[in-house]
Protein backbone atom coordinates (compact mmCIF):
# COMPACT_ATOMS: atom_id res chain seq x y z
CA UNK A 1 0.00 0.00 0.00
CA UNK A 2 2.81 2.19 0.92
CA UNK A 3 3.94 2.18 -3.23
CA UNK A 4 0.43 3.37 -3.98
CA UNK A 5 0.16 5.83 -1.81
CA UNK A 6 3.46 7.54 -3.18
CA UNK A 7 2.01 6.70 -6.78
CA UNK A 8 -0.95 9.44 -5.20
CA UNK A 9 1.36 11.21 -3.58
CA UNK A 10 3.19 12.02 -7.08
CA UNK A 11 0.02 11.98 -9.53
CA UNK A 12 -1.21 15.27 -7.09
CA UNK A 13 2.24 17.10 -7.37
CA UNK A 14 2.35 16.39 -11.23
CA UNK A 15 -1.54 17.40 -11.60
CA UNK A 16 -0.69 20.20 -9.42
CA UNK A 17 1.75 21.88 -12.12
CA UNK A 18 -0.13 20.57 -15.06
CA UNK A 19 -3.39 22.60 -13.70
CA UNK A 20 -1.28 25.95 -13.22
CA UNK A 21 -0.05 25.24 -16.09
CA UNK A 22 -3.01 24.85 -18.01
CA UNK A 23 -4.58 28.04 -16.03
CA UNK A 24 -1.54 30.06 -16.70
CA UNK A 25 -1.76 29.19 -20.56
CA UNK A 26 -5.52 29.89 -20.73
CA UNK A 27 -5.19 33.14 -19.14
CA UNK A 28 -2.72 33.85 -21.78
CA UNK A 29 -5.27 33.24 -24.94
CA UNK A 30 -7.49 36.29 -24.40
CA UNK A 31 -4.60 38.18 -23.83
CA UNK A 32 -3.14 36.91 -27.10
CA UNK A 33 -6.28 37.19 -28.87
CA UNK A 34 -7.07 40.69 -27.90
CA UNK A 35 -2.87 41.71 -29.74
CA UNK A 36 -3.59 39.66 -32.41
CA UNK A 37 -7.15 41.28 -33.14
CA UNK A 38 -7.66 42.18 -36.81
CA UNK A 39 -4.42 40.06 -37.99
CA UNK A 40 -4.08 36.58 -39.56
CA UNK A 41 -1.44 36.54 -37.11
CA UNK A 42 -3.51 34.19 -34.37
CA UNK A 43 -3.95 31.20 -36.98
CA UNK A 44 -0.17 31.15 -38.24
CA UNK A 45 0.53 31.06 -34.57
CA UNK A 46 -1.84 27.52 -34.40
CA UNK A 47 -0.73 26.41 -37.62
CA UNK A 48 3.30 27.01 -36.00
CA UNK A 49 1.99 24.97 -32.67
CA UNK A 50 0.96 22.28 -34.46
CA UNK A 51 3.38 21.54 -36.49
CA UNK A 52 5.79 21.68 -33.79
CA UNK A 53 3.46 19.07 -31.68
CA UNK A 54 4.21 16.55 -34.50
CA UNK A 55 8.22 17.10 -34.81
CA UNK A 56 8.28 17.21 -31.06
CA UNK A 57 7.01 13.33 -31.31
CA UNK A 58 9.59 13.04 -34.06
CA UNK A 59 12.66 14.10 -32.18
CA UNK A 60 12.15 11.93 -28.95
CA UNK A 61 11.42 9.16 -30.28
CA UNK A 62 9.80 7.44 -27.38
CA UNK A 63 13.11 7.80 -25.72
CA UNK A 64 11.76 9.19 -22.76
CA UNK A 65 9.80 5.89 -21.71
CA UNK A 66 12.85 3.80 -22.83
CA UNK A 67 14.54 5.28 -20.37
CA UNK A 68 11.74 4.18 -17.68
CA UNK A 69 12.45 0.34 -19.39
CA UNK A 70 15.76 0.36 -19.45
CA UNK A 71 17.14 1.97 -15.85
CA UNK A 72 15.24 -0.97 -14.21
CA UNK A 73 18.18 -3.79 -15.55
CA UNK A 74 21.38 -3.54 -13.76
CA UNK A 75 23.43 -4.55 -16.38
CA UNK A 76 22.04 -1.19 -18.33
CA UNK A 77 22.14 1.05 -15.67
CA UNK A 78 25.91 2.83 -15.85
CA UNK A 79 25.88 3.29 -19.75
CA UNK A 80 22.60 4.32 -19.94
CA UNK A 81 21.62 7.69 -19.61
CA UNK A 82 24.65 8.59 -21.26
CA UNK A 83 23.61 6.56 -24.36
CA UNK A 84 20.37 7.91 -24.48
CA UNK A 85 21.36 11.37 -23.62
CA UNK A 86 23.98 11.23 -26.60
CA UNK A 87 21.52 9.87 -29.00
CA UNK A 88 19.11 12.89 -28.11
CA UNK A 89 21.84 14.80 -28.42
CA UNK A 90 22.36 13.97 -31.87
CA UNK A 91 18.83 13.39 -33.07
CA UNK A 92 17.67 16.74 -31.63
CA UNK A 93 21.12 18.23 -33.77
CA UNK A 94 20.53 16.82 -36.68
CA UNK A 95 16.71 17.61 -37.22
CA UNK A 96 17.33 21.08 -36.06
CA UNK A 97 19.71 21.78 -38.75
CA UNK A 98 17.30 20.35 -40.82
CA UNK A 99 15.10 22.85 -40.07
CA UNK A 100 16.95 25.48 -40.61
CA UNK A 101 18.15 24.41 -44.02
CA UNK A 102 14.91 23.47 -45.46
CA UNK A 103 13.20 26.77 -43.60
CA UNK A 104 11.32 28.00 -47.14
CA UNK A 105 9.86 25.04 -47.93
CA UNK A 106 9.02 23.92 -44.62
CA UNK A 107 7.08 27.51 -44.32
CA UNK A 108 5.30 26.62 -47.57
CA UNK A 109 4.29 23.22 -46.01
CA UNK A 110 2.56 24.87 -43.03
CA UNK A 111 1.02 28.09 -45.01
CA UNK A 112 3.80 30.60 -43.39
CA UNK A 113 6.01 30.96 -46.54
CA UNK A 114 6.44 34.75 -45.59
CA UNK A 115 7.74 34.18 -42.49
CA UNK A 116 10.36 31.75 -42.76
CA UNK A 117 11.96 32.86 -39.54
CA UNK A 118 8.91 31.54 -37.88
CA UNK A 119 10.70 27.70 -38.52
CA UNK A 120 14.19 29.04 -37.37
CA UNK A 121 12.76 29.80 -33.69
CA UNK A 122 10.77 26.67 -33.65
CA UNK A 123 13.59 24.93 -34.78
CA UNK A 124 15.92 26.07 -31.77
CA UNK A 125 12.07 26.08 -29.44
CA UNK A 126 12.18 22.38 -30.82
CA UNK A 127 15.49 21.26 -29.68
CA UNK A 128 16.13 22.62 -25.96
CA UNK A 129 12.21 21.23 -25.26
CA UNK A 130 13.54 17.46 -26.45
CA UNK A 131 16.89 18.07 -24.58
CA UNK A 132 14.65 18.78 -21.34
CA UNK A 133 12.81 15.41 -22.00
CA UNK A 134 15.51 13.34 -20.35
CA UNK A 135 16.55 14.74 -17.07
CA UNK A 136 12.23 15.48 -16.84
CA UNK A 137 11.96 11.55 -16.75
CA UNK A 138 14.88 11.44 -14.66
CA UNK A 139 13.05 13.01 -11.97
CA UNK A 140 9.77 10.87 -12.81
CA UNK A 141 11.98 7.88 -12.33
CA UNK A 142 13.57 9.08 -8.62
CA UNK A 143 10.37 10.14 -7.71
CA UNK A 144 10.87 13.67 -7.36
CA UNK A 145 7.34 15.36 -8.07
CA UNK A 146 8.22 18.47 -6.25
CA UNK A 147 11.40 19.45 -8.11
CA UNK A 148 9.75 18.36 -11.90
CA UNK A 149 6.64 20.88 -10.90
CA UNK A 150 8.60 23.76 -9.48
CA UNK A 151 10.86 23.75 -12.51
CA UNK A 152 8.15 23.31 -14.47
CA UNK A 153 6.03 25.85 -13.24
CA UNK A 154 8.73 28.79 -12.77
CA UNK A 155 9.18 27.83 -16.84
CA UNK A 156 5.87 28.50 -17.70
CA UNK A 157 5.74 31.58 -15.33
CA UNK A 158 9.07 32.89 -17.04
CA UNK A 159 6.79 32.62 -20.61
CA UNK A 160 3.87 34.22 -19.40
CA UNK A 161 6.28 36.95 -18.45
CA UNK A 162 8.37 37.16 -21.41
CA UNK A 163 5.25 37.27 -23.61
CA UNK A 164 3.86 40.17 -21.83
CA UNK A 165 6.84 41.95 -21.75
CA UNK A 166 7.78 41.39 -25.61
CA UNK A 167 4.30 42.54 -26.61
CA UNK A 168 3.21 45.36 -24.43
CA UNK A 169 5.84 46.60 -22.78
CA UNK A 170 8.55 46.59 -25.77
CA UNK A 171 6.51 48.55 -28.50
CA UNK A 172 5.44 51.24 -25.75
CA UNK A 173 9.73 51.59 -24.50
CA UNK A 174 10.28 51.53 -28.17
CA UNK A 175 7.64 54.64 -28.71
CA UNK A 176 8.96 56.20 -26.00
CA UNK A 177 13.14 55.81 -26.09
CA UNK A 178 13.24 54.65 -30.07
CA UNK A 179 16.79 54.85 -29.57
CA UNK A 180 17.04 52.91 -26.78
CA UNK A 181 18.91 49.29 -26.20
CA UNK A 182 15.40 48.28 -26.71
CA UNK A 183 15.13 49.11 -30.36
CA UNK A 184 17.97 46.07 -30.71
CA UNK A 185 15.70 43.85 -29.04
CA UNK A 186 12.17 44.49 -30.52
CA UNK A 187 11.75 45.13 -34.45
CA UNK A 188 7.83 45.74 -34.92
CA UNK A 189 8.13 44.64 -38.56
CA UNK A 190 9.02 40.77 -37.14
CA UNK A 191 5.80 40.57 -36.02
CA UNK A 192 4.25 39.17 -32.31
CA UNK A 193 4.24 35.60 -33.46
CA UNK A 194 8.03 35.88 -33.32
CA UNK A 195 7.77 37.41 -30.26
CA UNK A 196 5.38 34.61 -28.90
CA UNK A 197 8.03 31.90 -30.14
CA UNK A 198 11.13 33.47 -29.21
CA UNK A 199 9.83 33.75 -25.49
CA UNK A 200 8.71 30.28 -26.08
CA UNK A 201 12.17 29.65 -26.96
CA UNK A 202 13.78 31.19 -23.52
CA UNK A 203 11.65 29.16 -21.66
CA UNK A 204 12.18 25.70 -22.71
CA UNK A 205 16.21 26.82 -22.57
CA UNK A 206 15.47 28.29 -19.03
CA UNK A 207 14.32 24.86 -18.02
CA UNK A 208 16.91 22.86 -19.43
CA UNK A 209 19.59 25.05 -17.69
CA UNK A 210 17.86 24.43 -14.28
CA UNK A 211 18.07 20.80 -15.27
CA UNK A 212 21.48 20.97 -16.24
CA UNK A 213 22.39 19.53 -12.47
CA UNK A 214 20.51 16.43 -13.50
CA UNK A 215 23.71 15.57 -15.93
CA UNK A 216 25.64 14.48 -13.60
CA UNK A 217 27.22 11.29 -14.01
CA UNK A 218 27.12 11.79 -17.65
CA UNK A 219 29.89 10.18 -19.66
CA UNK A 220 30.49 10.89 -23.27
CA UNK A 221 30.57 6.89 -23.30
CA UNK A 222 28.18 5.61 -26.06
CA UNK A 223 27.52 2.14 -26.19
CA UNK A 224 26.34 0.90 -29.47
CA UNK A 225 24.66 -2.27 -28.65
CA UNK A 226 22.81 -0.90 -25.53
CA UNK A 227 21.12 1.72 -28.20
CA UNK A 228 20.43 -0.86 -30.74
CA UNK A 229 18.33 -2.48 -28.39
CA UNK A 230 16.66 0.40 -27.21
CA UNK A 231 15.69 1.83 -30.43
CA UNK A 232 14.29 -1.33 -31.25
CA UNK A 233 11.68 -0.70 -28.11
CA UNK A 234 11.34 3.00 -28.52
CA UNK A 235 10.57 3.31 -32.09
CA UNK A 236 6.87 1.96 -32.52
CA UNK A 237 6.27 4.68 -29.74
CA UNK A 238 7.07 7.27 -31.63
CA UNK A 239 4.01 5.66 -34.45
CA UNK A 240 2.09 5.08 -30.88
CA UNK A 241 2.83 9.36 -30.74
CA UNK A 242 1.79 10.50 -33.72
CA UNK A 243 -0.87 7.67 -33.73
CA UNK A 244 -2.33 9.48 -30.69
CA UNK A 245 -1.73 13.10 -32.22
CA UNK A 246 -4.50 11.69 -35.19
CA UNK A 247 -6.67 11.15 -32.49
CA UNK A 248 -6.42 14.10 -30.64
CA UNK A 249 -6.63 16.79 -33.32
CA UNK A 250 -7.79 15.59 -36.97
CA UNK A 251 -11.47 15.37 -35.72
CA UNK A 252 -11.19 19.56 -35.80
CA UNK A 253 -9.37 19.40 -39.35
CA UNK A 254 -11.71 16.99 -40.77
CA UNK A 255 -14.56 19.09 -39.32
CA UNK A 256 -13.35 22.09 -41.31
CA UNK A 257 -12.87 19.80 -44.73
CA UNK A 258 -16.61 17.40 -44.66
CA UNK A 259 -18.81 20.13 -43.30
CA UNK A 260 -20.02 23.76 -45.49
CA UNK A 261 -17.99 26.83 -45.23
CA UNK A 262 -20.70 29.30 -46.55
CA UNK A 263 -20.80 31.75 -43.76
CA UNK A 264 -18.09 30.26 -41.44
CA UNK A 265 -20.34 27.51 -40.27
CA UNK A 266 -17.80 25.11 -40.49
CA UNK A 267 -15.62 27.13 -38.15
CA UNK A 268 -18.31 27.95 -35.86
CA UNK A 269 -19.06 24.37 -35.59
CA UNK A 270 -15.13 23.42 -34.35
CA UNK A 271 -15.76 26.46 -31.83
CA UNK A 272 -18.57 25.10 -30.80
CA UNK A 273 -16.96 21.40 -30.49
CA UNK A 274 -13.95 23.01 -29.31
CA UNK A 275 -14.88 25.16 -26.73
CA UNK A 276 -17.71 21.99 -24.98
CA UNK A 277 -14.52 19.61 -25.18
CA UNK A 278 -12.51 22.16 -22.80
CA UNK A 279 -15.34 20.63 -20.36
CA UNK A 280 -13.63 17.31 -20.24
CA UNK A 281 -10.65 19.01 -18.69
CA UNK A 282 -10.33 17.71 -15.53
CA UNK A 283 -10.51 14.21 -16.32
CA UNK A 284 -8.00 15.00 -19.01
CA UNK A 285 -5.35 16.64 -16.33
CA UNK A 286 -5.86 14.12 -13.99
CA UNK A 287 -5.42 11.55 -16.65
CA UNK A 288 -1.76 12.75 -17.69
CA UNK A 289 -1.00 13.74 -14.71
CA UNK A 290 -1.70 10.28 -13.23
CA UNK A 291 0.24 8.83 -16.22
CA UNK A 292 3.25 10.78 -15.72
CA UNK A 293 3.52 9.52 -12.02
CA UNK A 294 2.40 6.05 -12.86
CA UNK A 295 4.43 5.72 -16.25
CA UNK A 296 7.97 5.33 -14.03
CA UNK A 297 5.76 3.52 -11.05
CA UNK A 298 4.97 0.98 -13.16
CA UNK A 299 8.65 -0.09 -14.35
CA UNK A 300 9.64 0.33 -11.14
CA UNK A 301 7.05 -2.31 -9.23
CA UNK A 302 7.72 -4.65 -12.43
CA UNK A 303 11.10 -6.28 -10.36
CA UNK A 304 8.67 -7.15 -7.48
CA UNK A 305 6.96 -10.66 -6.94
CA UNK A 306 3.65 -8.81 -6.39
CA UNK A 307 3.79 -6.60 -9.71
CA UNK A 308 0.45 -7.88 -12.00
CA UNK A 309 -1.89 -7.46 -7.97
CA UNK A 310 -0.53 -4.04 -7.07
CA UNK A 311 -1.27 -2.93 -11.25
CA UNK A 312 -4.87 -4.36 -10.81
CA UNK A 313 -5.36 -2.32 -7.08
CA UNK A 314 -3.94 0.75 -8.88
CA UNK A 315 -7.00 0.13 -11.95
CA UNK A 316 -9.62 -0.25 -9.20
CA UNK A 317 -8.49 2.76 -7.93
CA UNK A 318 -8.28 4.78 -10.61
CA UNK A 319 -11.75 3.91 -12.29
CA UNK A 320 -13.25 4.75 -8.80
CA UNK A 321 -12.06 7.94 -8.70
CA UNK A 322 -12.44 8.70 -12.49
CA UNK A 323 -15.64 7.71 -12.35
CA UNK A 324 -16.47 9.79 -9.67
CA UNK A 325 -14.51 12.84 -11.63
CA UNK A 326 -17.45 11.79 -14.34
CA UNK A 327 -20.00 12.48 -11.79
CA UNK A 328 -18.60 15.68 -10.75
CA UNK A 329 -18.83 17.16 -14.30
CA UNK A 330 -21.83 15.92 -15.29
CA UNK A 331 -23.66 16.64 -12.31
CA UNK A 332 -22.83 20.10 -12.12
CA UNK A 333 -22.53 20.88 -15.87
CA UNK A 334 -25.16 23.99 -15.58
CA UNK A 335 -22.30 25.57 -13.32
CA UNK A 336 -19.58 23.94 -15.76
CA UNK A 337 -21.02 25.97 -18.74
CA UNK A 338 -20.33 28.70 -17.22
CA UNK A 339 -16.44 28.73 -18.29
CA UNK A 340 -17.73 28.86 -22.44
CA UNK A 341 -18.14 32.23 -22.12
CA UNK A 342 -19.88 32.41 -25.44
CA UNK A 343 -23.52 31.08 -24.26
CA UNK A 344 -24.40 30.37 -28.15
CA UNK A 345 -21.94 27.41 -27.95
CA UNK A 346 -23.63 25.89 -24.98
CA UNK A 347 -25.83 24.07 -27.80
CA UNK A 348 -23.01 21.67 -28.12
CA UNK A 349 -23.19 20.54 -24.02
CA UNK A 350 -24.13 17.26 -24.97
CA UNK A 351 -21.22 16.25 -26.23
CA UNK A 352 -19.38 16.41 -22.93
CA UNK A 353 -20.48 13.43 -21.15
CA UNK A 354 -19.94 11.35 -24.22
CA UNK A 355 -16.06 12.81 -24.28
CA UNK A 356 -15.78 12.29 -20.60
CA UNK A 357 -16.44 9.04 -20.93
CA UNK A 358 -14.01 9.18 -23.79
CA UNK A 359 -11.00 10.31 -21.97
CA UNK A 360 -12.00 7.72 -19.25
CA UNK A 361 -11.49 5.11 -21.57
CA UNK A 362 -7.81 6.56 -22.63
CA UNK A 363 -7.03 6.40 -19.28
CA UNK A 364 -7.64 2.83 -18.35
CA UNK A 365 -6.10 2.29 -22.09
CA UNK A 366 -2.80 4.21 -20.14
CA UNK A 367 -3.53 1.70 -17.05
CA UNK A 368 -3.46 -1.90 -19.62
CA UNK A 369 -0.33 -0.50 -21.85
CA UNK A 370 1.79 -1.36 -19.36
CA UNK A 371 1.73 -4.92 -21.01
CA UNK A 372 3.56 -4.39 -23.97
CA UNK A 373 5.78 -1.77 -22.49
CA UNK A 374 7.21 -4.50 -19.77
CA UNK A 375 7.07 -7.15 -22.33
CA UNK A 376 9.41 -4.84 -24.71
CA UNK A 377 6.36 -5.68 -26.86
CA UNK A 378 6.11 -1.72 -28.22
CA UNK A 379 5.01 -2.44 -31.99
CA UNK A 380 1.69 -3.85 -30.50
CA UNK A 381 1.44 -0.76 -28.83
CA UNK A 382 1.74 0.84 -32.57
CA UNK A 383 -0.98 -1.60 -33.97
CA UNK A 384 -3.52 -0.25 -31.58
CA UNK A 385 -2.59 3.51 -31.71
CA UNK A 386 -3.15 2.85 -35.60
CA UNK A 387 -6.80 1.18 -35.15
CA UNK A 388 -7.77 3.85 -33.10
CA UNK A 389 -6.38 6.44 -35.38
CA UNK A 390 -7.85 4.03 -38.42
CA UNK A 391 -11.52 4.62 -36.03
CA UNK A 392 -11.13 8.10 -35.97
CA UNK A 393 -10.40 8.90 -39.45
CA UNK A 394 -12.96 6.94 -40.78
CA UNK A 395 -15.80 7.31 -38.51
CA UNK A 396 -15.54 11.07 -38.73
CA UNK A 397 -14.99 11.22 -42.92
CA UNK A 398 -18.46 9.22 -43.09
CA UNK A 399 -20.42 10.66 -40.52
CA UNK A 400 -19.74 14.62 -39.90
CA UNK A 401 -21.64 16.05 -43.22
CA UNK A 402 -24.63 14.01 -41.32
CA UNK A 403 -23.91 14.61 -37.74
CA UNK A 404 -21.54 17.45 -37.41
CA UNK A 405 -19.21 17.82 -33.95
CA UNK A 406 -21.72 14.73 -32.77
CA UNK A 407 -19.52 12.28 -35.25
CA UNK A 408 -16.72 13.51 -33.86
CA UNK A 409 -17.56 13.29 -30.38
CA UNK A 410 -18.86 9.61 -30.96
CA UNK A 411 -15.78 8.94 -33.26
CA UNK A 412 -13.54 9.94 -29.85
CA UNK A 413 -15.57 7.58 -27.53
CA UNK A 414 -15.22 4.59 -30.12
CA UNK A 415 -11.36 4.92 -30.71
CA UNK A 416 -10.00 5.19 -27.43
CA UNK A 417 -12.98 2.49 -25.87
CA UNK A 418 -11.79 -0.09 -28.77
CA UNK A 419 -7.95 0.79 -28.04
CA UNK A 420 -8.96 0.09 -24.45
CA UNK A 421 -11.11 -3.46 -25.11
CA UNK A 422 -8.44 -4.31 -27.72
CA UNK A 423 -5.04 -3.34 -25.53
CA UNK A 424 -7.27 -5.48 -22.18
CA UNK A 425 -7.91 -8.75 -24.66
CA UNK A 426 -4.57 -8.62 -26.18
CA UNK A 427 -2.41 -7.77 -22.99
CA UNK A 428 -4.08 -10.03 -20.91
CA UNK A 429 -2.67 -13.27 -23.31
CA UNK A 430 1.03 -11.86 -23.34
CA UNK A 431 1.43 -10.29 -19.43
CA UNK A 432 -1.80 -11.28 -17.17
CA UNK A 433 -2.55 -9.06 -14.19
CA UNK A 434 -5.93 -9.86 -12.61
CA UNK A 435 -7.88 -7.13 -12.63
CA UNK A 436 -11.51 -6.94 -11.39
CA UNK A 437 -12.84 -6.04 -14.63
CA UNK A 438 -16.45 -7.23 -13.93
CA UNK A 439 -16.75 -4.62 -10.95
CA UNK A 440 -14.79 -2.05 -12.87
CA UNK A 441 -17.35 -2.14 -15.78
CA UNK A 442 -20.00 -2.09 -12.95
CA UNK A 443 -18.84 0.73 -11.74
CA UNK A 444 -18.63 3.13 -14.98
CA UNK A 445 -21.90 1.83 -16.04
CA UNK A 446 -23.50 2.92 -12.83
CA UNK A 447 -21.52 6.45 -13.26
CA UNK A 448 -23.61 6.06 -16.84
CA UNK A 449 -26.99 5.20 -15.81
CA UNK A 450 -26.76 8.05 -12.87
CA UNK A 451 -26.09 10.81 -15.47
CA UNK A 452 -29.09 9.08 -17.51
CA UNK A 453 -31.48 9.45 -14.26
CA UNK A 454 -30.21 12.83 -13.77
CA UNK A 455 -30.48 13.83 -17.38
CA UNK A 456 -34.01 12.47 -17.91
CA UNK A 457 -34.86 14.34 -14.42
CA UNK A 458 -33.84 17.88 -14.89
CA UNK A 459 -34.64 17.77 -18.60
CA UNK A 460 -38.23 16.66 -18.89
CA UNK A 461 -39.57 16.48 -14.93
CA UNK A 462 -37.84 19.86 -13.81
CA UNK A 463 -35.18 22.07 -15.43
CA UNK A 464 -34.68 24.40 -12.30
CA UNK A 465 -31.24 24.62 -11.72
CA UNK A 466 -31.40 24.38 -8.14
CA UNK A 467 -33.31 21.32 -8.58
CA UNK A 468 -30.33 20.00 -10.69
CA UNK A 469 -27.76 21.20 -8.63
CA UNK A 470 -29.00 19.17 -5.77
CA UNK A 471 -30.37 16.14 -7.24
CA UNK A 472 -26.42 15.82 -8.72
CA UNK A 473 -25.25 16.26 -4.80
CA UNK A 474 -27.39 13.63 -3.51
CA UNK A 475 -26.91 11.30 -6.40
CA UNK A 476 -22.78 12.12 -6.09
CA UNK A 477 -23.08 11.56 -2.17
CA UNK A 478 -24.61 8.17 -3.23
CA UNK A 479 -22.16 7.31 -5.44
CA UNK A 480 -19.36 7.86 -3.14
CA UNK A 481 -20.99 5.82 -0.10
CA UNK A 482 -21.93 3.12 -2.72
CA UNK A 483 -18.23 2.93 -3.08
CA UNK A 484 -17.36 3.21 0.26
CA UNK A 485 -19.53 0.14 1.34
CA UNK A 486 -18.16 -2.10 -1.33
CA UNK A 487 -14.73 -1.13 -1.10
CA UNK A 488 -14.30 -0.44 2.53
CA UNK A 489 -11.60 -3.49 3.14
CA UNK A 490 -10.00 -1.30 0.51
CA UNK A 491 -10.15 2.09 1.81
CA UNK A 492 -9.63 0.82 5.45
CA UNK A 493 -5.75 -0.03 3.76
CA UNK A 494 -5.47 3.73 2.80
CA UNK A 495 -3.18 5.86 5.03
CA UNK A 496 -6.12 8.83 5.87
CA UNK A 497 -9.22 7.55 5.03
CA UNK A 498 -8.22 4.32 6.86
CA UNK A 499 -8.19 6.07 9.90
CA UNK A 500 -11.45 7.40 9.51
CA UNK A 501 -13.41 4.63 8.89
CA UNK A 502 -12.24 2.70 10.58
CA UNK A 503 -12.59 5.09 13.82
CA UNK A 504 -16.19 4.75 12.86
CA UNK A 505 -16.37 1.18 13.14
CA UNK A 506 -14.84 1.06 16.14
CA UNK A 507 -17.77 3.51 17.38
């Protein structure tokens, strides 16, 4: 129990950062909005981001979970992060120059051929983010949440910062002292998404020099057949990253292409879509955060006798408490809404519990991948990143021009819930760990028939929002001592709420 309660120990340090980080970044996109008013400016930015989401995948190269693999065999252990850190080194050099070279015709590629530049910074962005990747999983692997968020989080602080200062404070210096050392420094004719990218830039090389301690030990000692080995692993999970990229973003792309442009609707549609599936957030942070803690956890309980029964307490865990996050959203999505500030996209609420429910099923998928990752296994991993990204293609080319953001919502829920079902049959043949699948299904669809009750409720019986608000309580409250009850020999193991319950039994 002790293991799993550091596994929760870590997931709320790492969800800690990722939240402030996502809060820090969303207070950022009005801001950047309101400077880039008027200006195509905003969408080359996105179509920049993008692309550098899908070299990103490119440059590591899965390395970063390697690593995870790899550390946990002695005989690896003194060559290699120094391997791995050399072959990043190299990689990261080599695609960079790239880059930079080809900068015209990679700006054509992405629609930014006037602003070549615009692949330079990204280029340099690029590389110091995928020379961070290393010592970050470093710190994953020793278990050192604290130090991974505060680095993390005085990064993304440091952007914020940078951002503001390049775009309102230089231009008014500039006005003000045009011959000033600022006039070196800001050049209005480069334009703010340069600005944007070069602070970007700072950042990621900010965190990698508060990393730098993190090299220690490193040798410039490369040994070949150590990184033969591991490429052979780490490869299909780079097709397992761009595999998951498909799924992630080409429903809003194909949205755009299969449904009619005559005034905007098309875009107005992926707002709509867009802005409902910011709903699903916390499930989604608590979902990478939880895999960035468990990722290393994982490899690291692998050496023990009692590996495949602590993996399967760790998956009743985690579909207890996701299911419960399900609850939480849905029950109190009239308060929820609130965050689309545009009320004309609130239309599109009812494709939040079906994403939920989505991102629930990538989560367990996270939970049963451990199979092939242990069992150095990693092109089955690419097989069922490809399905799903096979599901998502297709089910949203044949169905949006009917169905709209609906097809893609439904196209979201059926890859990652056949990944899951696929990744559980398959993994249980090669690596069996005996989880209690019949309760965990029990559980999610009681989480499912709840939100139905409550749905049918406030919709046709009563749509008073108070009347909502505390139907969802009680039916949450339910939930939670339904749990409770069934799973008290469970909780009663758990350092805090142990105590409590069983302080209550003994009364």
């Amino acid at each position: 129990m002790s293991s799993i309660k550091k596994l929760a120990g870590e997931t709320i340090w790492y969800g800690a950062s990722s939240i402030l980080a996502k809060f820090l970044n969303y207070m950022l996109t009005p801001y950047l909005a309101y400077k880039f008013k008027g200006t195509p400016e905003y969408g080359e930015m996105s179509l920049v981001y993008a692309a550098i989401s899908f070299v990103n995948i490119g440059v590591l190269f899965g390395l970063d979970t390697a690593y995870f693999r790899f550390i946990q065999r002695k005989e690896t252990q003194k060559d290699l992060y120094s391997t791995l850190v050399i072959s990043l080194f190299g990689s990261t050099m080599l695609i960079t120059l790239l880059l930079i070279v080809f900068r015209v015709p990679v700006s054509e590629a992405i629609d930014i051929a006037r602003h070549p530049y615009y692949v330079v910074l990204s280029a340099f962005l690029i590389a110091f983010d995928a020379l961070s990747a290393l010592p970050f999983a470093r710190l994953r692997n020793e278990g050192r949440p604290r130090k991974f968020a505060a680095i993390r989080i005085s990064g993304i602080l440091m952007n914020v910062a940078l951002t503001f200062f390049f775009l309102s404070v230089c231009p008014r210096l500039l006005k003000t002292h045009p011959n000033s050392v600022i006039a070196l420094i800001y050049r209005p004719e480069w334009g703010f998404v340069t600005y944007v990218l070069l602070a970007n830039t700072l950042q990621n090389l900010f965190q990698l020099f508060l990393l730098s301690p993190l090299l220690k030990g490193f040798q410039w000692k490369f040994n070949t057949t150590l990184w033969k080995e591991v490429m052979i692993y780490a490869l299909p999970l780079t097709i397992v990253g761009f595999g998951g990229m498909i799924n992630e973003t080409f429903d809003r792309i194909l949205l755009v292409k299969r449904l009619p442009h005559a005034n905007d609707y098309a875009t107005y549609q992926v707002g709509i879509y867009s802005g409902c599936y910011k709903l699903s957030l916390l499930i989604t942070l608590f979902v990478q955060a939880f895999r960035m803690g468990a990722e290393p956890f994982f490899f690291r309980q692998s050496v023990e006798d009692s590996a495949q029964r602590t993996y399967a307490r760790v998956m009743k865990f985690f579909v207890i408490l996701i299911s419960g996050m399900f609850l939480f959203v849905t029950m109190y999505l009239d308060v929820w809404k609130y965050f689309i500030t545009d009320h004309t996209m609130w239309v599109g609420l009812k494709v939040v519990p079906i994403l939920l429910f989505a991102n629930m099923f990538l989560g367990i998928y996270y939970n049963l991948s451990i199979w092939y990752k242990l069992s150095t296994n990693t092109l089955s991993g690419a097989y069922i990143t490809l399905i799903g990204a096979g599901i998502t293609l297709l089910v949203n080319y044949l169905f949006i021009p009917a169905f709209g953001y609906m097809a893609s919502a439904w196209a979201t829920f059926t890859c990652y819930g056949s990944m899951m079902v696929i990744s559980y049959v398959w993994g249980q043949k090669v690596y069996r760990v005996p989880y209690a699948w019949k309760k965990l299904i029990a559980y999610m669809v009681i989480v499912a028939l709840i939100y139905l009750v409550h749905h049918t409720l406030t919709t046709h019986l009563w749509g008073n929002r108070a009347f909502s608000l505390v139907l969802g309580t009680i039916f949450l409250g339910a939930y939670a001592l339904f749990v409770l009850k069934v799973e008290r020999k469970e909780f009663e193991r758990l350092p805090y709420i142990g105590k409590y319950l069983n302080r209550s039994a003994a009364a």
